[in-house]
Protein backbone atom coordinates (compact mmCIF):
# COMPACT_ATOMS: atom_id res chain seq x y z
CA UNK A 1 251.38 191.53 160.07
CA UNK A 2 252.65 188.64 162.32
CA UNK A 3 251.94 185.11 160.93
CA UNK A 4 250.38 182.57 163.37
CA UNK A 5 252.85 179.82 164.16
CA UNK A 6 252.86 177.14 166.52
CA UNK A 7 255.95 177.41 168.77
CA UNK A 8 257.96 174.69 167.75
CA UNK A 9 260.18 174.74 170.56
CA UNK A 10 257.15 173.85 173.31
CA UNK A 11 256.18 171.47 170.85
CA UNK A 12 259.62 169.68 170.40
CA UNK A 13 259.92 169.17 174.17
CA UNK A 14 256.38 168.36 174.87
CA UNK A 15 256.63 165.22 172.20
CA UNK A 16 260.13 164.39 173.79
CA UNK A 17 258.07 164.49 177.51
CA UNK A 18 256.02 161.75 175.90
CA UNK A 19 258.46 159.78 174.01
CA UNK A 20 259.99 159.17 177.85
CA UNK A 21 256.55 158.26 179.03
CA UNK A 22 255.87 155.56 176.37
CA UNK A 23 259.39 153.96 177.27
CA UNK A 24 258.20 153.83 180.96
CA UNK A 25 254.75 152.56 180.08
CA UNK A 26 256.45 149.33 178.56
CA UNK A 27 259.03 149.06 181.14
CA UNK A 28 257.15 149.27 184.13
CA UNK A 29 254.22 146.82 183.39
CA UNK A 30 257.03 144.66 181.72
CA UNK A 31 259.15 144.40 185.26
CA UNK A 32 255.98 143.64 187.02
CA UNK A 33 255.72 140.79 185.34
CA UNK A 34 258.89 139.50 185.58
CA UNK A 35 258.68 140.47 189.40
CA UNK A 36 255.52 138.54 189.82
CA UNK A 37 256.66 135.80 187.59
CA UNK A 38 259.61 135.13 189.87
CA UNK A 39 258.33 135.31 193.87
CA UNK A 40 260.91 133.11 194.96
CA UNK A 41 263.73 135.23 194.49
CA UNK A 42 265.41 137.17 196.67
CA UNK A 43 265.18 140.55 194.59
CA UNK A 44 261.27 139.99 194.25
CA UNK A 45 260.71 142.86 196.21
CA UNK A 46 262.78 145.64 195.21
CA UNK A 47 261.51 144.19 191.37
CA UNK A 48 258.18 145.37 192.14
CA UNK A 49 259.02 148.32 194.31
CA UNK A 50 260.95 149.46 190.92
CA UNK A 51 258.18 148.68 188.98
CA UNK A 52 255.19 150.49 190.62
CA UNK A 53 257.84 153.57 190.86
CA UNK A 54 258.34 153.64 187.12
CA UNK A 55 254.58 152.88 186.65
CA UNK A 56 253.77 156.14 188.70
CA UNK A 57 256.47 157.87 187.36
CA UNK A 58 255.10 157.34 183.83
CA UNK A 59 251.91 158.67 184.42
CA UNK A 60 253.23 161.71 186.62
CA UNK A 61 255.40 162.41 183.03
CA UNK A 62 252.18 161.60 180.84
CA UNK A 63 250.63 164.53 182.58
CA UNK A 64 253.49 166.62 182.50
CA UNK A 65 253.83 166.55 178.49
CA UNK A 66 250.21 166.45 177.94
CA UNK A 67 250.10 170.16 180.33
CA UNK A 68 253.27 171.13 178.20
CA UNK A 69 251.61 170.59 174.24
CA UNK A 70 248.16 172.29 175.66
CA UNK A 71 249.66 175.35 177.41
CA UNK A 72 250.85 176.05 174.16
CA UNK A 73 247.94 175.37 172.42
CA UNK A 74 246.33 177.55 175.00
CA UNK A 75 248.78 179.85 174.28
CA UNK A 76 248.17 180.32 170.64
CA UNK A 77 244.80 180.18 170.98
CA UNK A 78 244.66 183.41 173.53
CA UNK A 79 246.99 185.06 171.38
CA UNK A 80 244.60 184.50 168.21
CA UNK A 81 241.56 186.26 169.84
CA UNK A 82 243.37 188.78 171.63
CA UNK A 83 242.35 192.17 170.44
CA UNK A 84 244.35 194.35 168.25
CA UNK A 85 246.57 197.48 170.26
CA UNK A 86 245.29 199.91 168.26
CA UNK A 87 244.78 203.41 169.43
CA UNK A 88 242.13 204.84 166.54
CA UNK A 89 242.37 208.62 168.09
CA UNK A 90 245.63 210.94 167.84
C-alpha cells in the first residue's frame, strides 16, 4: 500500500514562487516612495514606472505560487478519494 505524501518538489518551488513575491512586495512600495519623495529629479519617472511594474509583477507572482501550492493540494486531495482499481471478478 502506497503512503500519502505531499509532493515535496511542488511544494519546494511553490514556497520559492513566494519567497520572490515577498522581496517584490517590499521593493516596489519602497521605490514608490522614494520616487514620490523625490519629483524634482530627472529619473522621477522611470522611478515610478519601475515601481508600479514590480508592484504588478508581485502580485502576478503571488498568484502564480499560491495556484502552484493548491494544485498540489488539489492534487493530493483527488488522489485520496479516488477509488481503488480493483477488479473483484476473474
Amino acid at each position: 500500500m502506497e503512503t500519502k505524501r505531499t509532493d515535496n518538489e511542488a511544494l519546494i518551488k511553490g514556497i520559492k514562487i513566494m519567497r520572490i513575491t515577498v522581496i517584490l512586495m517590499f521593493l516596489g512600495p519602497t521605490l514608490f516612495y522614494v520616487g514620490l519623495s523625490n519629483p524634482d529629479k530627472p529619473l522621477y519617472i522611470p522611478i515610478l514606472i519601475t515601481a508600479a511594474i514590480i508592484c504588478i509583477l508581485a502580485i502576478y507572482i503571488a498568484f502564480k505560487g499560491l495556484k502552484t501550492i493548491m494544485d498540489r493540494m488539489k492534487k493530493k486531495t483527488i488522489e485520496t478519494y479516488k477509488k481503488p482499481d480493483v477488479n473483484l471478478l476473474p
